[in-house]
Structures are given as structure tokens and as C-alpha cells.
N, C-alpha and C. Protein backbone atom coordinates (compact mmCIF):
# COMPACT_ATOMS: atom_id res chain seq x y z
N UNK A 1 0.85 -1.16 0.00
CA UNK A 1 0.00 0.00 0.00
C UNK A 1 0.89 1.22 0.00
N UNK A 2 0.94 2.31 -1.17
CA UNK A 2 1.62 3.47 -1.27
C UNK A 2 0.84 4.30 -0.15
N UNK A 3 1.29 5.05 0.60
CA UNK A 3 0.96 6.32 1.13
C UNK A 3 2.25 7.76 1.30
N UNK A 4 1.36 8.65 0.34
CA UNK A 4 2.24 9.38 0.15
C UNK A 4 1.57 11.05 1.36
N UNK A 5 2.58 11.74 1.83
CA UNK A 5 2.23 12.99 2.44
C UNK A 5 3.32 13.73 2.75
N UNK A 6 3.18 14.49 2.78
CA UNK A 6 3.99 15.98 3.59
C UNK A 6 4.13 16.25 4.49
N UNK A 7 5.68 16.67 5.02
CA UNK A 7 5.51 17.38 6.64
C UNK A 7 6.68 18.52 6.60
N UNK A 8 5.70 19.93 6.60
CA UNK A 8 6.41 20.93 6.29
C UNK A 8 6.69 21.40 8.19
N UNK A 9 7.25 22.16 8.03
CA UNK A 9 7.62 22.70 9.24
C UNK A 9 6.62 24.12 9.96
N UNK A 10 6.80 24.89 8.70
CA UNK A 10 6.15 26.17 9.29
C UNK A 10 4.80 26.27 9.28
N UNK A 11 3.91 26.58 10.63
CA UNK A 11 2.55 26.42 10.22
C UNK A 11 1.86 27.61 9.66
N UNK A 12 0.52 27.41 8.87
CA UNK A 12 0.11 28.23 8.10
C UNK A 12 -0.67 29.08 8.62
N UNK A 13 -0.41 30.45 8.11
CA UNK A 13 -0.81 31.61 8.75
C UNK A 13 -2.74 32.16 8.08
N UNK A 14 -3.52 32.46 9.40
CA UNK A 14 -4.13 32.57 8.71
C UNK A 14 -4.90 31.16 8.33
N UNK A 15 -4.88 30.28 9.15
CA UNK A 15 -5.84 28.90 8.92
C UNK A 15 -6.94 28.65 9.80
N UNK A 16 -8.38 29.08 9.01
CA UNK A 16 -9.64 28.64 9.84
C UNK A 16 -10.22 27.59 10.28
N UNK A 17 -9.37 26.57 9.89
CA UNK A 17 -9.83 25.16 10.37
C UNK A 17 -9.77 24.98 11.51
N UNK A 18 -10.57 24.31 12.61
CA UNK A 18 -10.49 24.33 14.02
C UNK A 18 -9.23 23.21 14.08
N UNK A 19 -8.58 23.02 14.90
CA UNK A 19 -8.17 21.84 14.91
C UNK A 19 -8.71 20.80 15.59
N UNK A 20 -8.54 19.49 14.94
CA UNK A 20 -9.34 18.11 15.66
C UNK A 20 -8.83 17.98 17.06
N UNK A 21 -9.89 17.72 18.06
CA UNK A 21 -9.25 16.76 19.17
C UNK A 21 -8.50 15.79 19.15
N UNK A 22 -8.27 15.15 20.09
CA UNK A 22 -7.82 13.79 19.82
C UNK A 22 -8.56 12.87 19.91
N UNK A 23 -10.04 13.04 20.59
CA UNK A 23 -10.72 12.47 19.93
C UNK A 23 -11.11 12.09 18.44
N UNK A 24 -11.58 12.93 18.12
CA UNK A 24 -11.35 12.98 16.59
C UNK A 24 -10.59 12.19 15.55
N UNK A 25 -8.82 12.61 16.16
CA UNK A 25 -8.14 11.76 15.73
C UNK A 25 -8.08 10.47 15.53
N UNK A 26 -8.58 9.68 16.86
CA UNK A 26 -8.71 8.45 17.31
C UNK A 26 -9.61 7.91 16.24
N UNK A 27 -10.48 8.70 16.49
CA UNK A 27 -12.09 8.22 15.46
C UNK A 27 -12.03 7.77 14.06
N UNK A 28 -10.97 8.77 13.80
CA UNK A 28 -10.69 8.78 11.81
C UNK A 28 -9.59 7.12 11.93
N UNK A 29 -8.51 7.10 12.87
CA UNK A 29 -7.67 5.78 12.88
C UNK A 29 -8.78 4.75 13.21
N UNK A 30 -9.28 4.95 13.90
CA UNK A 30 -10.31 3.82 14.02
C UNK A 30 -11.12 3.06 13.08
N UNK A 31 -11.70 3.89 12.57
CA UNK A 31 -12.08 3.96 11.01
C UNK A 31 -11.46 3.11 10.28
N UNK A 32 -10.15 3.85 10.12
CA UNK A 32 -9.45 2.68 9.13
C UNK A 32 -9.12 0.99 9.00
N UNK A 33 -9.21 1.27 10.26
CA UNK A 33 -9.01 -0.34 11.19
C UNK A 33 -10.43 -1.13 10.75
N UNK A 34 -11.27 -0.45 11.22
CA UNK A 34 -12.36 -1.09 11.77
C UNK A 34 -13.30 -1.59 9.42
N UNK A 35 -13.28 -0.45 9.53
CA UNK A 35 -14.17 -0.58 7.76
C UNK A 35 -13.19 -1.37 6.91
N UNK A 36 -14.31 -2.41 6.26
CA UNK A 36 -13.39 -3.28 5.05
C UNK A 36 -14.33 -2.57 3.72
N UNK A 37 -13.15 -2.01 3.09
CA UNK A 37 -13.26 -1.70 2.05
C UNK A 37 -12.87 -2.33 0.86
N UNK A 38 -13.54 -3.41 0.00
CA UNK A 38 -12.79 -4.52 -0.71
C UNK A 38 -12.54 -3.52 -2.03
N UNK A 39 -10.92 -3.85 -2.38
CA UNK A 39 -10.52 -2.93 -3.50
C UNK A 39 -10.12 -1.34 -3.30
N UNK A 40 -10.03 -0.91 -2.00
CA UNK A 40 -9.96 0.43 -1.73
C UNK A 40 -8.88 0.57 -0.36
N UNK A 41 -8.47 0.96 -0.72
CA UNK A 41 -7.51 1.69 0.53
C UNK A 41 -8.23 2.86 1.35
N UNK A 42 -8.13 2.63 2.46
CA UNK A 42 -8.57 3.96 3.16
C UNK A 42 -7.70 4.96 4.37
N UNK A 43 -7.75 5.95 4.10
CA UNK A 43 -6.15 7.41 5.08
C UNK A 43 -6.87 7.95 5.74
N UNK A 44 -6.33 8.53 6.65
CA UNK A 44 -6.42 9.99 7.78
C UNK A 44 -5.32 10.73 6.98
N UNK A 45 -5.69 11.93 7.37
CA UNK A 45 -4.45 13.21 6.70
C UNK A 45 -4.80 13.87 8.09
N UNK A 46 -4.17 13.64 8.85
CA UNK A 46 -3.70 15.56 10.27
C UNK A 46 -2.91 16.02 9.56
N UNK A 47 -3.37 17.35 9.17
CA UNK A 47 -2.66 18.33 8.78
C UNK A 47 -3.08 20.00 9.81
N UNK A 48 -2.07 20.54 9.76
CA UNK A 48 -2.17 22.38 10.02
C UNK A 48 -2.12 22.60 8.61
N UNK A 49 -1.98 22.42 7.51
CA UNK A 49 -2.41 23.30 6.54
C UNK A 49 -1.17 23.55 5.38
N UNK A 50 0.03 23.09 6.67
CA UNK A 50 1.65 23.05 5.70
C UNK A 50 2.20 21.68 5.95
N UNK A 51 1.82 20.99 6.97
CA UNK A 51 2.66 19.80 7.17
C UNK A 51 1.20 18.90 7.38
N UNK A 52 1.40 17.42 7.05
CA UNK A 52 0.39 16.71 7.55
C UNK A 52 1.55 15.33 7.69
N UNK A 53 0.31 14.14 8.23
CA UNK A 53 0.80 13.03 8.14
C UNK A 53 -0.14 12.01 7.90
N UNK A 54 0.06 10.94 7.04
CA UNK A 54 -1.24 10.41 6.31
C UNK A 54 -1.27 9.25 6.94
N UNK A 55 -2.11 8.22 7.24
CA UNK A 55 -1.29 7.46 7.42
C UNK A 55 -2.79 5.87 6.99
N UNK A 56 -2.56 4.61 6.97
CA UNK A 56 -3.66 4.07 6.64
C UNK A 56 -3.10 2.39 6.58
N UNK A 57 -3.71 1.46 6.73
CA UNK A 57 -3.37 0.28 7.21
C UNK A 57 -2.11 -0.40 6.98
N UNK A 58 -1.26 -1.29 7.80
CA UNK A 58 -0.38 -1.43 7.40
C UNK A 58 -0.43 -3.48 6.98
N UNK A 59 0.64 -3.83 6.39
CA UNK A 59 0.54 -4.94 5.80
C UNK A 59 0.30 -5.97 7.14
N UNK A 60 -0.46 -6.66 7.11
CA UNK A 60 -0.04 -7.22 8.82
C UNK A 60 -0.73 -6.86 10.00
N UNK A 61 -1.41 -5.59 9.61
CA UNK A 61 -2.63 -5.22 10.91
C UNK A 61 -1.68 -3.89 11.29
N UNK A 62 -1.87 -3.14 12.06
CA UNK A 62 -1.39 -1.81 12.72
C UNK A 62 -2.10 -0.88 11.76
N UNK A 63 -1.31 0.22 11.95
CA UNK A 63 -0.99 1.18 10.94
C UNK A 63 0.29 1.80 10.30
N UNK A 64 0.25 2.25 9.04
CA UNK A 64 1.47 2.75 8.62
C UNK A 64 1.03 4.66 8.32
N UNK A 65 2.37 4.99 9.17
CA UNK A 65 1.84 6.78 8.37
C UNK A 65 3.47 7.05 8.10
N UNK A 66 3.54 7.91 6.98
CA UNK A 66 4.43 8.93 6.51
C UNK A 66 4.19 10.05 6.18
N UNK A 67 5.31 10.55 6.48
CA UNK A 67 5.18 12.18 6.04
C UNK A 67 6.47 12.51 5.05
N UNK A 68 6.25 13.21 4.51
CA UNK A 68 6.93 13.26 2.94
C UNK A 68 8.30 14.18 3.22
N UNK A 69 9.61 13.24 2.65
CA UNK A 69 10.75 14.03 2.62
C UNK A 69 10.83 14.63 1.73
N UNK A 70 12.25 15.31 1.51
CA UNK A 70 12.66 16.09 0.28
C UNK A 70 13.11 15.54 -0.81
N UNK A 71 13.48 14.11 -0.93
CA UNK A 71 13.90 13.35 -2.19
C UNK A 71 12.72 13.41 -2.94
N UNK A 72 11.59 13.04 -2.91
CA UNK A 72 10.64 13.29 -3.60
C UNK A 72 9.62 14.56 -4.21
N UNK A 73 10.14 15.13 -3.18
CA UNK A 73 9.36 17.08 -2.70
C UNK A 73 10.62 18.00 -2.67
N UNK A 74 11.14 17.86 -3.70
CA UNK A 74 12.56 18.94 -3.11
C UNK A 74 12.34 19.95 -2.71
N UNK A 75 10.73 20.71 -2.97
CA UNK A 75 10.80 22.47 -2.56
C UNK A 75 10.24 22.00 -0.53
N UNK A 76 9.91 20.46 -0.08
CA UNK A 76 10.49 20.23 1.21
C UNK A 76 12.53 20.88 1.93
N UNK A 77 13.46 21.15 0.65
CA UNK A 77 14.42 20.99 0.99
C UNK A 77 14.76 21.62 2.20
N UNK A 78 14.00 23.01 1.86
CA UNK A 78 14.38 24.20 2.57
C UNK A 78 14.05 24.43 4.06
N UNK A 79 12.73 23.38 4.57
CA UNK A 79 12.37 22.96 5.80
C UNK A 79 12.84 21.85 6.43
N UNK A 80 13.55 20.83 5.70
CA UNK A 80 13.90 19.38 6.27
C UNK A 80 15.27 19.72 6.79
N UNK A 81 15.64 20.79 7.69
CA UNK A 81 16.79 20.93 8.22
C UNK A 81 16.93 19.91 9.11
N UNK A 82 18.53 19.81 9.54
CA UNK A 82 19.19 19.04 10.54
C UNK A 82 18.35 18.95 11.70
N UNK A 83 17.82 20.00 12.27
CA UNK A 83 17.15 20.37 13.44
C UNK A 83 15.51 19.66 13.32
N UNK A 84 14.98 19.35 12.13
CA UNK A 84 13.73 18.82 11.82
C UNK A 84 13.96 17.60 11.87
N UNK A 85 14.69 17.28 10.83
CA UNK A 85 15.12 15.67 10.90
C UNK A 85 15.31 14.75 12.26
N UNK A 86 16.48 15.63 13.18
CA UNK A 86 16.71 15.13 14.80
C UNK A 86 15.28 14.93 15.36
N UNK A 87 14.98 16.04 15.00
CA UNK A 87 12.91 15.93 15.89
C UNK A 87 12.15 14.59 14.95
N UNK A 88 12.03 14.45 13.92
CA UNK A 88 11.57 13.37 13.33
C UNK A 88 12.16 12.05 14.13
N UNK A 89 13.41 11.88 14.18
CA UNK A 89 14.07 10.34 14.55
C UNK A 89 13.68 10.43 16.05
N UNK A 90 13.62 11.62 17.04
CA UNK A 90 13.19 11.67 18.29
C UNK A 90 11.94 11.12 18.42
N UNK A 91 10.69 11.67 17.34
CA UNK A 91 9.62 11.01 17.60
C UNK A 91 9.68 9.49 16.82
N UNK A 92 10.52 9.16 16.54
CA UNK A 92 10.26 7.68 16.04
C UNK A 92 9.62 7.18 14.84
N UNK A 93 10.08 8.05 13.61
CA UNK A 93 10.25 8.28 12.11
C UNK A 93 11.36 8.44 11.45
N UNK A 94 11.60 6.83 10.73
CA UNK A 94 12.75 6.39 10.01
C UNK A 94 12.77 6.81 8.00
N UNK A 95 14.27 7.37 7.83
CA UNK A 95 13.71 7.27 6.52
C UNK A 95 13.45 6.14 5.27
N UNK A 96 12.86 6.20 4.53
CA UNK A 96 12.47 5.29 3.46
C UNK A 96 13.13 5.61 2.73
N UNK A 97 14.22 4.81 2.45
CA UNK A 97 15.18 5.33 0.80
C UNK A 97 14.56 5.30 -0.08
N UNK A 98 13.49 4.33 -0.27
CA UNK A 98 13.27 3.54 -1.56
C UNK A 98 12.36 5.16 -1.88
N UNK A 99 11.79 5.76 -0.94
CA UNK A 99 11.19 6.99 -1.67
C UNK A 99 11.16 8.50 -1.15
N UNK A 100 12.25 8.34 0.25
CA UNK A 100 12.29 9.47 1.07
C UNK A 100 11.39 10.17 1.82
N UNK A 101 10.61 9.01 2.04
CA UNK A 101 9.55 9.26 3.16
C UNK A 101 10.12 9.17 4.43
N UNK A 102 9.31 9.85 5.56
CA UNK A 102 9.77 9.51 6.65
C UNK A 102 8.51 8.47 7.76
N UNK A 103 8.45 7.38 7.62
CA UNK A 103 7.83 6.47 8.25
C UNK A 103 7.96 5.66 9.58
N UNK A 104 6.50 5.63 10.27
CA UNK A 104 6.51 4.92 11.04
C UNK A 104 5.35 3.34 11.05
N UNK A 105 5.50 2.67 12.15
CA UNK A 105 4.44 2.13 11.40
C UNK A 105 4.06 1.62 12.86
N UNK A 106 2.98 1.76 13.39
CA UNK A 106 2.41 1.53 14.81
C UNK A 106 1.78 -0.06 14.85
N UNK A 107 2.23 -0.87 15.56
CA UNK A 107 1.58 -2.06 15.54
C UNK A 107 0.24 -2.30 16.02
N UNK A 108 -0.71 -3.18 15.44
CA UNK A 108 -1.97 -3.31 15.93
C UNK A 108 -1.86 -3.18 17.11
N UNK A 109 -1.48 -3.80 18.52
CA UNK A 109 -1.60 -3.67 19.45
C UNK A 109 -1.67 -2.66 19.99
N UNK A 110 -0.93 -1.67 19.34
CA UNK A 110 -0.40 -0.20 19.82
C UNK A 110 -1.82 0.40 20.35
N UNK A 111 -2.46 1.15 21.25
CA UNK A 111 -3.47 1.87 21.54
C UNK A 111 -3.36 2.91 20.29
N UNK A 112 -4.78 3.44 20.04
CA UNK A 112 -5.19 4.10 19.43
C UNK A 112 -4.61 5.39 19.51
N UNK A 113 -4.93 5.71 20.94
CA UNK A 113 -4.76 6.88 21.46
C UNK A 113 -3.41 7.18 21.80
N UNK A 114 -2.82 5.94 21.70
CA UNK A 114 -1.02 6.65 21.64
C UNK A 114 -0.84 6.88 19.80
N UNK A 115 -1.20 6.07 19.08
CA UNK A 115 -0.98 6.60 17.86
C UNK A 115 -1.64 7.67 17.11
N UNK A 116 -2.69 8.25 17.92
CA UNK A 116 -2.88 9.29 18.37
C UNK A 116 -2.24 10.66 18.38
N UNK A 117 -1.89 10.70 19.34
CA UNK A 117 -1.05 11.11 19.82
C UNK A 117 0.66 11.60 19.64
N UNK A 118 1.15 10.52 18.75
CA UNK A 118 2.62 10.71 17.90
C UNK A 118 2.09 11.32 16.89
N UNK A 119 0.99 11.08 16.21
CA UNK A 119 0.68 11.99 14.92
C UNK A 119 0.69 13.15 15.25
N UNK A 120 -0.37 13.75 16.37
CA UNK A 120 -0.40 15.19 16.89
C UNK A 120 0.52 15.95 16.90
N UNK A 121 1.41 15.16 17.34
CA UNK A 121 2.95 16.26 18.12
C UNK A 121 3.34 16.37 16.46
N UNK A 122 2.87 16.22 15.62
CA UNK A 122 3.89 17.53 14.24
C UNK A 122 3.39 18.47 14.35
N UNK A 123 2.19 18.54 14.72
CA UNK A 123 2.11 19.78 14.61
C UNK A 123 1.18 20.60 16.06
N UNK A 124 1.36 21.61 16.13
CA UNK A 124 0.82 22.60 17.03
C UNK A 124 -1.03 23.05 17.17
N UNK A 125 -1.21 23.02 15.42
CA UNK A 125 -2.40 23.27 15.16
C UNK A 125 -2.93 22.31 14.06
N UNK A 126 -2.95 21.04 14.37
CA UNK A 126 -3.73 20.19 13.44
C UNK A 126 -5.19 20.28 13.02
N UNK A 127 -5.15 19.66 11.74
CA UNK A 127 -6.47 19.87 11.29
C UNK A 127 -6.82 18.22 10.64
N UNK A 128 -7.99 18.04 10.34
CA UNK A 128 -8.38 16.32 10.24
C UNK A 128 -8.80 16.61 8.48
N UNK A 129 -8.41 15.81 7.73
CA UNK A 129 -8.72 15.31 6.26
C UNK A 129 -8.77 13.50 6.32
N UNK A 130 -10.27 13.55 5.95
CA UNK A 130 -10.21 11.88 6.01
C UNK A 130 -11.67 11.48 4.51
């Protein structure tokens, strides 16, 4: 399963979207888990509006989310500083050579609400696309 997304750094100025709880959050991962969609893939996008993180079942049960490096997004270049990257591997997002994503992948077992929760922390002011 491809999942492709973005995670810009600076948040966007000027964004009326409320941001989701974490309830919310929970609700949209849940979702994914829970609905069989035969022939269809199904994502969450938390985004603030410049960075998001997508993320949607993984091979095996859990979930898989990435957020999009600069090998693929080069005008990412200018935000994927040293200082972003360290914060990425801190929260526990490895890169993907094969496409320069930065991925994690939460095991079924994992609570909801902690995967949850690691999504949140990119950003300050998230917003829900599902």
C-alpha cells in the first residue's frame, strides 16, 4: 500500500480550520481499522495546513503513516533541516530510501490513542482530512 504525504515545518498563517481533538483523531484511525473496504484503501491526513501526516493500514494489521521528505518534494528541501530531521528520529520516524519518506508504522496492538497522539505532536495546530 503506497501512502504518500507531507511534513512541512512552518505552520500556516491565517488557517480557519479548528483543529481536531484527539478524539477525533482516534475516530478517523479507528475507522481505518475497523471498515473493510474490498478494492480500496482507506487514510487519515492531520494536517495544520503546511505539514500533515497520512497514514492508513499497514501490511499485517497496525498502521502505517508517513510524512513526505525532500527526495521526492525537493521544494520540502528548505524545511527538512538538521534540526527537523533530529525531531523526526526523536519522535520515532525512520527514513524510506526507496522513496524518502519519513515512516513509522504503529503495531496493531499499539493503543489508538497513543498513535494518536505521535501523529499530533507535528504539529501545534492540526487539522483532520479523512
Amino acid at each position: 500500500m503506497a501512502l504518500v504525504a507531507a511534513w512541512l515545518t512552518a505552520p500556516q498563517v491565517g488557517r480557519a480550520d479548528p483543529p481536531p481533538s484527539q478524539p477525533r483523531v482516534e475516530a478517523a484511525l479507528q475507522n481505518i481499522l475497523a471498515l473493510e473496504r474490498p478494492g480500496q484503501d482507506g487514510y487519515a491526513t492531520v494536517s495544520d495546513g503546511d505539514k500533515y501526516v497520512q497514514c492508513g493500514r499497514a501490511a499485517g494489521g497496525g498502521l502505517r503513516c508517513e510524512a513526505a521528505g525532500d527526495l521526492m518534494q525537493p521544494s520540502l528541501a528548505h524545511v527538512l533541516g538538521p534540526q527537523q530531521l533530529d525531531r523526526l528520529a526523536a519522535l520515532g520516524w525512520r527514513l524510506d530510501p526507496h522513496f524518502g519518506n519519513y515512516v513509522q508504522t504503529f503495531p496493531a496492538s499499539a493503543p489508538i490513542a497513543e498513535v494518536a497522539a505521535a501523529i499530533r505532536r507535528f504539529s501545534t495546530r492540526p487539522t483532520l482530512r479523512t
